[in-house]
PDB file of N, CA and C in Angstrom:
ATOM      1  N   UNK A   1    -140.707 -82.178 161.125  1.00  0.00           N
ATOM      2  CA  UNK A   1    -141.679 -82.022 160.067  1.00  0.00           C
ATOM      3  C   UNK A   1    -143.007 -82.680 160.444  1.00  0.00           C
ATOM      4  N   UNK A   2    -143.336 -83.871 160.690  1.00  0.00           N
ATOM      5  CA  UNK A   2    -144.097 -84.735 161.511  1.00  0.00           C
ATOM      6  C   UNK A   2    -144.936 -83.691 162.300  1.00  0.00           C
ATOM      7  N   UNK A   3    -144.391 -83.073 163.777  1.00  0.00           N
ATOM      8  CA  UNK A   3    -144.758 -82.116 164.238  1.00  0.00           C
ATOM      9  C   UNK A   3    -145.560 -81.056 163.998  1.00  0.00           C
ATOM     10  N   UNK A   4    -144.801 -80.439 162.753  1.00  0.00           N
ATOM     11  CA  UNK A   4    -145.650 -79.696 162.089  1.00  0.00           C
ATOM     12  C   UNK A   4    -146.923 -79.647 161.293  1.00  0.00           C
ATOM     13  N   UNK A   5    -146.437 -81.031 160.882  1.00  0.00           N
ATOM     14  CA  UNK A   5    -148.086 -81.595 160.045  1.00  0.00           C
ATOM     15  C   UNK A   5    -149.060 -81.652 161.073  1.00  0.00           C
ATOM     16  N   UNK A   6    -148.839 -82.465 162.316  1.00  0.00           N
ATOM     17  CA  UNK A   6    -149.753 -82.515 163.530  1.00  0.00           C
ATOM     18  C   UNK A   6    -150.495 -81.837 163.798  1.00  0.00           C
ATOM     19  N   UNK A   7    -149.508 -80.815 164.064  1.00  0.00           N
ATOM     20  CA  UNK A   7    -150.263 -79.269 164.872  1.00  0.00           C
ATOM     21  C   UNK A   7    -151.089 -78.729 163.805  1.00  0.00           C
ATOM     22  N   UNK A   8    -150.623 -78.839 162.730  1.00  0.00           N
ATOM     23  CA  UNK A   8    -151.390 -78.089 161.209  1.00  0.00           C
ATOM     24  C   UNK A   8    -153.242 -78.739 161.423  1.00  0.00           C
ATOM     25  N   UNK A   9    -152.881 -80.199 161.213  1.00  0.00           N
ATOM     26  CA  UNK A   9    -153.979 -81.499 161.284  1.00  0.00           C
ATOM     27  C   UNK A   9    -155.046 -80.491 162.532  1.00  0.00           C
ATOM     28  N   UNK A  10    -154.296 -80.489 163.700  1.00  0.00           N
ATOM     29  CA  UNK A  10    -155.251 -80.294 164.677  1.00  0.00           C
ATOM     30  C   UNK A  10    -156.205 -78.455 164.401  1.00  0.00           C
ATOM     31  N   UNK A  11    -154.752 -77.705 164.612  1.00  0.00           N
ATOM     32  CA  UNK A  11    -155.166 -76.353 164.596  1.00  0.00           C
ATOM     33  C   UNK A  11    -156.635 -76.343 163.180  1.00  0.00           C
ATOM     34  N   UNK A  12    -156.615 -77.540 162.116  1.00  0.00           N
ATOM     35  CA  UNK A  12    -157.322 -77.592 161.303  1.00  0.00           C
ATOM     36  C   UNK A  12    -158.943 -78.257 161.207  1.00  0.00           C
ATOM     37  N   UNK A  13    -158.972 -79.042 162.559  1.00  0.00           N
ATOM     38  CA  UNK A  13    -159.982 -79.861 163.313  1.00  0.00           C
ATOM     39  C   UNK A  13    -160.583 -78.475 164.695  1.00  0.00           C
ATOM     40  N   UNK A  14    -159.803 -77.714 164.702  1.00  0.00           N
ATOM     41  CA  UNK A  14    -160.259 -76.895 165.716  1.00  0.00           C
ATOM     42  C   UNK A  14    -160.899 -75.900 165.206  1.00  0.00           C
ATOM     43  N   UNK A  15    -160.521 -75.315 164.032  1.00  0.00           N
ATOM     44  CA  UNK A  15    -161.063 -74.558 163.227  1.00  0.00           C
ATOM     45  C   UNK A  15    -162.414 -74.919 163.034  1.00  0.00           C
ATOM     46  N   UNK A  16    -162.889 -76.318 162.228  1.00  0.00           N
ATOM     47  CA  UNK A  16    -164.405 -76.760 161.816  1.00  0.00           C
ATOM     48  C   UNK A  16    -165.044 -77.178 162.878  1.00  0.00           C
ATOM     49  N   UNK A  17    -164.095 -77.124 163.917  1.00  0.00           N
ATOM     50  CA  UNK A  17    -165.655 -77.031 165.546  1.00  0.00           C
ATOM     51  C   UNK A  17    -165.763 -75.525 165.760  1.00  0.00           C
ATOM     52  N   UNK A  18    -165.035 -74.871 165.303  1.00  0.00           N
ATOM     53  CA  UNK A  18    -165.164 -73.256 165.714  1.00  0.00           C
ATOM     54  C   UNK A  18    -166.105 -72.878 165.063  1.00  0.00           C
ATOM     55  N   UNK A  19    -166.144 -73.634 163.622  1.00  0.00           N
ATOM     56  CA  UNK A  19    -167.184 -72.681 162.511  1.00  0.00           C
ATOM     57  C   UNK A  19    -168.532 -73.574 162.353  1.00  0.00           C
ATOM     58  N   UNK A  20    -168.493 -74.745 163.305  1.00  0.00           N
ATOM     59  CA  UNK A  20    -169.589 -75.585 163.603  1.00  0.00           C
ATOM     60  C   UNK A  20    -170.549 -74.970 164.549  1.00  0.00           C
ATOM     61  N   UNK A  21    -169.727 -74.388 165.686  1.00  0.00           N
ATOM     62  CA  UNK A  21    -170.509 -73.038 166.799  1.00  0.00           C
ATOM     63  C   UNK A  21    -170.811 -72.151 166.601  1.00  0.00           C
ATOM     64  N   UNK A  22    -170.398 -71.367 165.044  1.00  0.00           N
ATOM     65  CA  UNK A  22    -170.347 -70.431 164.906  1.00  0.00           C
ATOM     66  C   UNK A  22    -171.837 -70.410 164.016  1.00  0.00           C
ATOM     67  N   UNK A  23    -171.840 -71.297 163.841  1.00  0.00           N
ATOM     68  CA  UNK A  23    -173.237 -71.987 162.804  1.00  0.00           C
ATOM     69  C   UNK A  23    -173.907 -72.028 163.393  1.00  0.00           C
ATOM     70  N   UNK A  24    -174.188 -72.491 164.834  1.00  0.00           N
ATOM     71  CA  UNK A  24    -175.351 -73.039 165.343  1.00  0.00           C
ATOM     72  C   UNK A  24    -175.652 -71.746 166.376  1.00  0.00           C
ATOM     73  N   UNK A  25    -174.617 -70.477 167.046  1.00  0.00           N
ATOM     74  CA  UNK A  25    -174.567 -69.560 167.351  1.00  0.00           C
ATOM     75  C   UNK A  25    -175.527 -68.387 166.335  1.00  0.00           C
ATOM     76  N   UNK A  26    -175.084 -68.916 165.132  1.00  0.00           N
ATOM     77  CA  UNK A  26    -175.984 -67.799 164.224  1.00  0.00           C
ATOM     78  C   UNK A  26    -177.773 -68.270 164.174  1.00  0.00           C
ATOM     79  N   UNK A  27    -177.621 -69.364 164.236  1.00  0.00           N
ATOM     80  CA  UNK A  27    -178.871 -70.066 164.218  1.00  0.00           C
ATOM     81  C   UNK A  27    -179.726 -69.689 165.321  1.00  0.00           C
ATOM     82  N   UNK A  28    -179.329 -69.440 166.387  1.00  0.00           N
ATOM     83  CA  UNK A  28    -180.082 -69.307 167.947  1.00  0.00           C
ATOM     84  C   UNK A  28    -179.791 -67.538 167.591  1.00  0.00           C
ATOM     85  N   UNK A  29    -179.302 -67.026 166.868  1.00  0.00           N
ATOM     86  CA  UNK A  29    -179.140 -65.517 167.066  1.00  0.00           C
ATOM     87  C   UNK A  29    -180.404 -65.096 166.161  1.00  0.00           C
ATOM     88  N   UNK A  30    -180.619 -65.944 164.963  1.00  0.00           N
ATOM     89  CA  UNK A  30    -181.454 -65.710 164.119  1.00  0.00           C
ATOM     90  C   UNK A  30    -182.698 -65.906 164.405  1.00  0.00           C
ATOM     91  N   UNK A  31    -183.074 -66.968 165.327  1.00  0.00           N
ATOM     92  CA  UNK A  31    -184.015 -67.181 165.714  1.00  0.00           C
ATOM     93  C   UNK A  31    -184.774 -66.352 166.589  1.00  0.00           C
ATOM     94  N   UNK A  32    -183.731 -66.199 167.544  1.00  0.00           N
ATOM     95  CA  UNK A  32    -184.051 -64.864 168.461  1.00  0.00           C
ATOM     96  C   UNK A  32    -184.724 -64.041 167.915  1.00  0.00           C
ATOM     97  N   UNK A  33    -184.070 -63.355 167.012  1.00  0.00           N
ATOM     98  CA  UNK A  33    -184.320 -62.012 166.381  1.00  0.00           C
ATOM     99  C   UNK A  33    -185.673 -62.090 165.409  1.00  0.00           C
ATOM    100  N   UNK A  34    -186.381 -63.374 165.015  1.00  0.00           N
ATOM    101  CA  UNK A  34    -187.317 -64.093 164.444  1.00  0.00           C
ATOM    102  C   UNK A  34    -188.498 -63.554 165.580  1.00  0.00           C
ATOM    103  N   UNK A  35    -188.150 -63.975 166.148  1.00  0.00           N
ATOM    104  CA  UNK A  35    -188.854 -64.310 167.812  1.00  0.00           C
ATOM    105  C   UNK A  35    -189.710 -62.870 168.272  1.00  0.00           C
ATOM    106  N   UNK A  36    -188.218 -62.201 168.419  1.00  0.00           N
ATOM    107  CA  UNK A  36    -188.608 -60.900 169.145  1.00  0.00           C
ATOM    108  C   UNK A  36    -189.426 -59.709 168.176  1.00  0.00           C
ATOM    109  N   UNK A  37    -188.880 -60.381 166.905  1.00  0.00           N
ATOM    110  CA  UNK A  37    -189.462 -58.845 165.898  1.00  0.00           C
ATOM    111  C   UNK A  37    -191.342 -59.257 165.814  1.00  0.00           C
ATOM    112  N   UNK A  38    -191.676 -60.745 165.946  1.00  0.00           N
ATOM    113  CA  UNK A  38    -192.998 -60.701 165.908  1.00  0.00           C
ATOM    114  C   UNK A  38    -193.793 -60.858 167.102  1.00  0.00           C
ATOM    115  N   UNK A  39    -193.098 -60.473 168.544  1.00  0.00           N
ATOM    116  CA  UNK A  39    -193.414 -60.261 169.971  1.00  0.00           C
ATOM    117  C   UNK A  39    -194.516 -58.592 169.614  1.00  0.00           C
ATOM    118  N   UNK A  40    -195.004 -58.862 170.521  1.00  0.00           N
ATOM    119  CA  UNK A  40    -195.739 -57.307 170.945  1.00  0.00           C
ATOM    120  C   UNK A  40    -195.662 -56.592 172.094  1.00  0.00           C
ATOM    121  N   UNK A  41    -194.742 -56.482 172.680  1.00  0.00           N
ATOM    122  CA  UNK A  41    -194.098 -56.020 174.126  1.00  0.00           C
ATOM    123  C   UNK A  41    -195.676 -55.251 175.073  1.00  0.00           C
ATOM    124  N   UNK A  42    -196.175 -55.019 174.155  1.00  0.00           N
ATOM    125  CA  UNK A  42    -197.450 -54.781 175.340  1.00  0.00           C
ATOM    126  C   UNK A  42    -198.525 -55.750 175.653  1.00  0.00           C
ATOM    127  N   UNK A  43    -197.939 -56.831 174.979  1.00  0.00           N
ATOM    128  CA  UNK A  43    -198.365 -58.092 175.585  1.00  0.00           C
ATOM    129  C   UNK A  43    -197.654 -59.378 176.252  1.00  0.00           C
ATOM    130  N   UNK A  44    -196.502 -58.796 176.890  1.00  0.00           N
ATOM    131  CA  UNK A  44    -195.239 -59.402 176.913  1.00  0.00           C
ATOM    132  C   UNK A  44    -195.982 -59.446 178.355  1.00  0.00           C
ATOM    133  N   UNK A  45    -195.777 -60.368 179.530  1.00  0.00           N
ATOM    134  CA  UNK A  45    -195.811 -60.277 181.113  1.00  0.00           C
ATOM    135  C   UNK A  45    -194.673 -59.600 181.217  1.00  0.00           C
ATOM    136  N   UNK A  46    -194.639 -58.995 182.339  1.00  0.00           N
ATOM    137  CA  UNK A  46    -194.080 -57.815 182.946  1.00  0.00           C
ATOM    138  C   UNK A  46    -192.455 -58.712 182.803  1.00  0.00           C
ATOM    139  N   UNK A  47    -192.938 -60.347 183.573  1.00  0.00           N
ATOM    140  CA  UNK A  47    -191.171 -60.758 183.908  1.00  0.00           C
ATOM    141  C   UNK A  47    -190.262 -60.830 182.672  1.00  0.00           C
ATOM    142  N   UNK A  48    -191.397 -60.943 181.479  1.00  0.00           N
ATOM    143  CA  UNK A  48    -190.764 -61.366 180.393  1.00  0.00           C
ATOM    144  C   UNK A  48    -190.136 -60.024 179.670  1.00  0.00           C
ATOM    145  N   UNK A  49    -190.245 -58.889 180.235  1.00  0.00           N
ATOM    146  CA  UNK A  49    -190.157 -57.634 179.319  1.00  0.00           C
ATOM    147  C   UNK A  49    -188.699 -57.597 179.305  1.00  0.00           C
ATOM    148  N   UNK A  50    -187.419 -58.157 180.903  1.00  0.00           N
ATOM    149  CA  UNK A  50    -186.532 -57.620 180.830  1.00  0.00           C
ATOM    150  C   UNK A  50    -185.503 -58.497 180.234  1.00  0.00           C
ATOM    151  N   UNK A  51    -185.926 -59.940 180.008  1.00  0.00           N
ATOM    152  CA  UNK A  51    -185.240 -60.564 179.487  1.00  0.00           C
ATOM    153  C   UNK A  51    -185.071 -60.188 177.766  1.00  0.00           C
ATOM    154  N   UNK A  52    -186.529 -59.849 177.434  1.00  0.00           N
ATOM    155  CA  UNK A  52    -186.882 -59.833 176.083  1.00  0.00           C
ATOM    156  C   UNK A  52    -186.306 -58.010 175.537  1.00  0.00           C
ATOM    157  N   UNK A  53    -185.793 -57.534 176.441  1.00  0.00           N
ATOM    158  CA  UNK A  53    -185.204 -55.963 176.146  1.00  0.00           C
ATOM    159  C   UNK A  53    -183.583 -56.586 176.355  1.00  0.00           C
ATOM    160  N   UNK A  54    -182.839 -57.490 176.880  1.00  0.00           N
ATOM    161  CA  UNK A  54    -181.331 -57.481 176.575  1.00  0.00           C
ATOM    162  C   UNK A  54    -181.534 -58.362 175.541  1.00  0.00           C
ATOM    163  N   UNK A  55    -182.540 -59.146 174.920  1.00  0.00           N
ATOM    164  CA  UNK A  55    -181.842 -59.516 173.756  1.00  0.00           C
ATOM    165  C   UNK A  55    -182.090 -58.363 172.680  1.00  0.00           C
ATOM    166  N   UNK A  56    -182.676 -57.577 172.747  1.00  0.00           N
ATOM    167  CA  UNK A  56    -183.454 -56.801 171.818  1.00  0.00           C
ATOM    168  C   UNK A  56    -181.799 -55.946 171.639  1.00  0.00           C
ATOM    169  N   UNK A  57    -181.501 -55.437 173.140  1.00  0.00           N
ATOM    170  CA  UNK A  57    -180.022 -54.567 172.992  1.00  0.00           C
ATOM    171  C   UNK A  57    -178.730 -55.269 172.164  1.00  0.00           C
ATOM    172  N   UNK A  58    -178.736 -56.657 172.607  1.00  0.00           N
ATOM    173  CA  UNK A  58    -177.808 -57.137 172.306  1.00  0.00           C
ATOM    174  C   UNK A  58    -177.540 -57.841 170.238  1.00  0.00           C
ATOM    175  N   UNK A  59    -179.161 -58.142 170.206  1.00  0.00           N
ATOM    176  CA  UNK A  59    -179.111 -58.059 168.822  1.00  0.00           C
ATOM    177  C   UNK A  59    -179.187 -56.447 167.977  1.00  0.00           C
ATOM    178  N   UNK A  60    -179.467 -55.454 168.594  1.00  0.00           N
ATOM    179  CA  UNK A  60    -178.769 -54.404 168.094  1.00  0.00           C
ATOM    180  C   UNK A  60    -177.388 -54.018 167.938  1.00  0.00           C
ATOM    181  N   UNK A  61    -176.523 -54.594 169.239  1.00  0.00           N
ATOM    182  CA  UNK A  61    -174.902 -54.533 169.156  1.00  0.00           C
ATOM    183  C   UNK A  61    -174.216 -55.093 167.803  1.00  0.00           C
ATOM    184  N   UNK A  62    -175.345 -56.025 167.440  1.00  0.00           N
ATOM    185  CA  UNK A  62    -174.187 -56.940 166.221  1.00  0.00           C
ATOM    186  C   UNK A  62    -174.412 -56.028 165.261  1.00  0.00           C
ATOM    187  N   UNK A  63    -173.090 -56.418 164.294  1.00  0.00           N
ATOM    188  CA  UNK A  63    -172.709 -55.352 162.858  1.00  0.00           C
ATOM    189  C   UNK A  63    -174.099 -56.476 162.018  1.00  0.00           C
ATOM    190  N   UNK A  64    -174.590 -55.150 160.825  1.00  0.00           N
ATOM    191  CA  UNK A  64    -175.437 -55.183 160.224  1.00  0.00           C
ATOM    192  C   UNK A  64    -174.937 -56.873 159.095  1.00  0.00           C
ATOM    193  N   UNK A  65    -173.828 -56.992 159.503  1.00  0.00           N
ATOM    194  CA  UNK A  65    -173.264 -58.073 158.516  1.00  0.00           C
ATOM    195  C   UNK A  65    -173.673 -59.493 159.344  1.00  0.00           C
ATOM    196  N   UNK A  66    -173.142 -59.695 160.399  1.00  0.00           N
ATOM    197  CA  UNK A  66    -173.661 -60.852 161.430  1.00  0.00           C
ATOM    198  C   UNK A  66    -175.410 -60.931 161.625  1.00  0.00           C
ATOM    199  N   UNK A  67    -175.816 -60.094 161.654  1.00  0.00           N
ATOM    200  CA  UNK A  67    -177.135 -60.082 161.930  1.00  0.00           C
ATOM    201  C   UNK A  67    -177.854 -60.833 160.788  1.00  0.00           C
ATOM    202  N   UNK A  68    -177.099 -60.161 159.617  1.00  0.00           N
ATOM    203  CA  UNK A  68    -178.019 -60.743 158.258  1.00  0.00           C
ATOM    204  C   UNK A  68    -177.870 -62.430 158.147  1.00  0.00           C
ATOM    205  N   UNK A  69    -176.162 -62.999 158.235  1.00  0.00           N
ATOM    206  CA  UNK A  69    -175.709 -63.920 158.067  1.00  0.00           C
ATOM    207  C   UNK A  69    -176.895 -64.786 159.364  1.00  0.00           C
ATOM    208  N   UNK A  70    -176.822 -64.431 160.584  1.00  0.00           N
ATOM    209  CA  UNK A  70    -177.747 -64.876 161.475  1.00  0.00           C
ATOM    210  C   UNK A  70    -179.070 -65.170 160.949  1.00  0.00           C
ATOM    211  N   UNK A  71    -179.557 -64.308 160.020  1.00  0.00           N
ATOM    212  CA  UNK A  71    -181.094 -64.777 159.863  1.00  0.00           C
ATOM    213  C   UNK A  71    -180.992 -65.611 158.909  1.00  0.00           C
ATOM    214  N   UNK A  72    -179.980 -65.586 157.600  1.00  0.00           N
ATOM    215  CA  UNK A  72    -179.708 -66.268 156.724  1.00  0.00           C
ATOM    216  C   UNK A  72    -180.042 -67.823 157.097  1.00  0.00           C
ATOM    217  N   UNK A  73    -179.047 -68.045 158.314  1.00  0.00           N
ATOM    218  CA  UNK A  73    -179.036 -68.990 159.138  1.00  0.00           C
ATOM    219  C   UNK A  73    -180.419 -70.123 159.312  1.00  0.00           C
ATOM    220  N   UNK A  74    -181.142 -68.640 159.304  1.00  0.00           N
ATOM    221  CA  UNK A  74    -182.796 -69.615 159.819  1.00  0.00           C
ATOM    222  C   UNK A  74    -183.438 -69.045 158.734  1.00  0.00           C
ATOM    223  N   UNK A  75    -182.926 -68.850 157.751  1.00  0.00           N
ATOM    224  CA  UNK A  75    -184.190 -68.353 156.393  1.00  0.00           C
ATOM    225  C   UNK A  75    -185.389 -67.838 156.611  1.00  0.00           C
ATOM    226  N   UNK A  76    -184.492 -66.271 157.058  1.00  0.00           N
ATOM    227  CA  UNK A  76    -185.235 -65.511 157.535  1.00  0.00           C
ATOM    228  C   UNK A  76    -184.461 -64.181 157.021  1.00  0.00           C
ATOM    229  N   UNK A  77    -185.380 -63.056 156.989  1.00  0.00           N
ATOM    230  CA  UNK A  77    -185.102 -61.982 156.231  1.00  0.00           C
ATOM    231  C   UNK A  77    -186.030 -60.982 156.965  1.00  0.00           C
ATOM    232  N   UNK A  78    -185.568 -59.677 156.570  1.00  0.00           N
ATOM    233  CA  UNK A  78    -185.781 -58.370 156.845  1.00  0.00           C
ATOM    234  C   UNK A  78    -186.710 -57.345 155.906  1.00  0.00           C
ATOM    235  N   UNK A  79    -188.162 -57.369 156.633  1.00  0.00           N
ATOM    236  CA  UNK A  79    -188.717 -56.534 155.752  1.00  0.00           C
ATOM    237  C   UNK A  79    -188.553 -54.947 155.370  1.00  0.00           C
ATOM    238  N   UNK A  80    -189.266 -54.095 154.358  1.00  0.00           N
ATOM    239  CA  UNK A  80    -188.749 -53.035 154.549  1.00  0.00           C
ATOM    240  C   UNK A  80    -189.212 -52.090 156.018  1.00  0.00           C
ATOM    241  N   UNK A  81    -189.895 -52.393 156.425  1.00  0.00           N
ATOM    242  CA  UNK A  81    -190.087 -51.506 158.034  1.00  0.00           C
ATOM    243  C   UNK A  81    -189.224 -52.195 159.188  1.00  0.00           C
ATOM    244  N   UNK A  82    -188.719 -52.706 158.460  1.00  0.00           N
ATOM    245  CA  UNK A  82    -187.558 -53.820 159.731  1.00  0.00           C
ATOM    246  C   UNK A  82    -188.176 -54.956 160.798  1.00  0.00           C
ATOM    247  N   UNK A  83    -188.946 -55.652 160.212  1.00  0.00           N
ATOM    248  CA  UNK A  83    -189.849 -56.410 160.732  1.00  0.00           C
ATOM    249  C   UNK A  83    -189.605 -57.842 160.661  1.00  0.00           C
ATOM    250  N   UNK A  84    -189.030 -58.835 160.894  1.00  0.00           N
ATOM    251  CA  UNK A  84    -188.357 -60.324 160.992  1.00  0.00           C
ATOM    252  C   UNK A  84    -189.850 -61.021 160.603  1.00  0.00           C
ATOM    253  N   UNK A  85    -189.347 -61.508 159.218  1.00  0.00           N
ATOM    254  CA  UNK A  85    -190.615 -62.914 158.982  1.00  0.00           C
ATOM    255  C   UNK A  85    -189.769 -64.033 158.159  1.00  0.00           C
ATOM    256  N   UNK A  86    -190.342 -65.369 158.991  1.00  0.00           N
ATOM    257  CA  UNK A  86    -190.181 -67.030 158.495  1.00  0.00           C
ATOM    258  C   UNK A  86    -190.725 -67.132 157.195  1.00  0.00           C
ATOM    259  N   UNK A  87    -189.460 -67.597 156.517  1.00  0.00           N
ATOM    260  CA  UNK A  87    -190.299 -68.275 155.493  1.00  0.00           C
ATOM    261  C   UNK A  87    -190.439 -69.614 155.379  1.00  0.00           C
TER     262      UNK A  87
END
């Protein structure tokens, strides 16, 4: 029984570092996406275009649900032309 409480205890400490990363993961996702929506790619230097196009892909990959929770993150929101602004 002991045992079981243990593993419970831990598997339960592993959990709130999971959702501690998962926090600070949304935070750097949100920011990103902060970042890039008020970039102007034709003023981007050339080196910066290809870094600044996989995040662009990759914050398109996420479901419309993570993305939001992500900006949430950094209190940040989605205008209606889809345009990322700080408040």
């Amino acid at each position: 029984m002991r045992q079981h409480s243990e593993q419970k205890s831990m598997l339960g400490r592993e959990l709130e570092i999971l959702m501690g990363e998962r926090q600070k993961l949304l935070q750097v996702v949100g920011a990103s996406a902060a970042l890039i929506a008020s970039l102007d790619s034709r003023q981007l230097p050339r080196a910066a275009l290809q870094s600044a196009d996989l995040v662009v892909t990759t914050l398109n990959s996420l479901t419309e649900e993570t993305l939001y929770d992500a900006l949430t993150a950094v209190h940040a929101e989605i205008e209606e032309e889809e345009r990322v602004v700080s408040h």
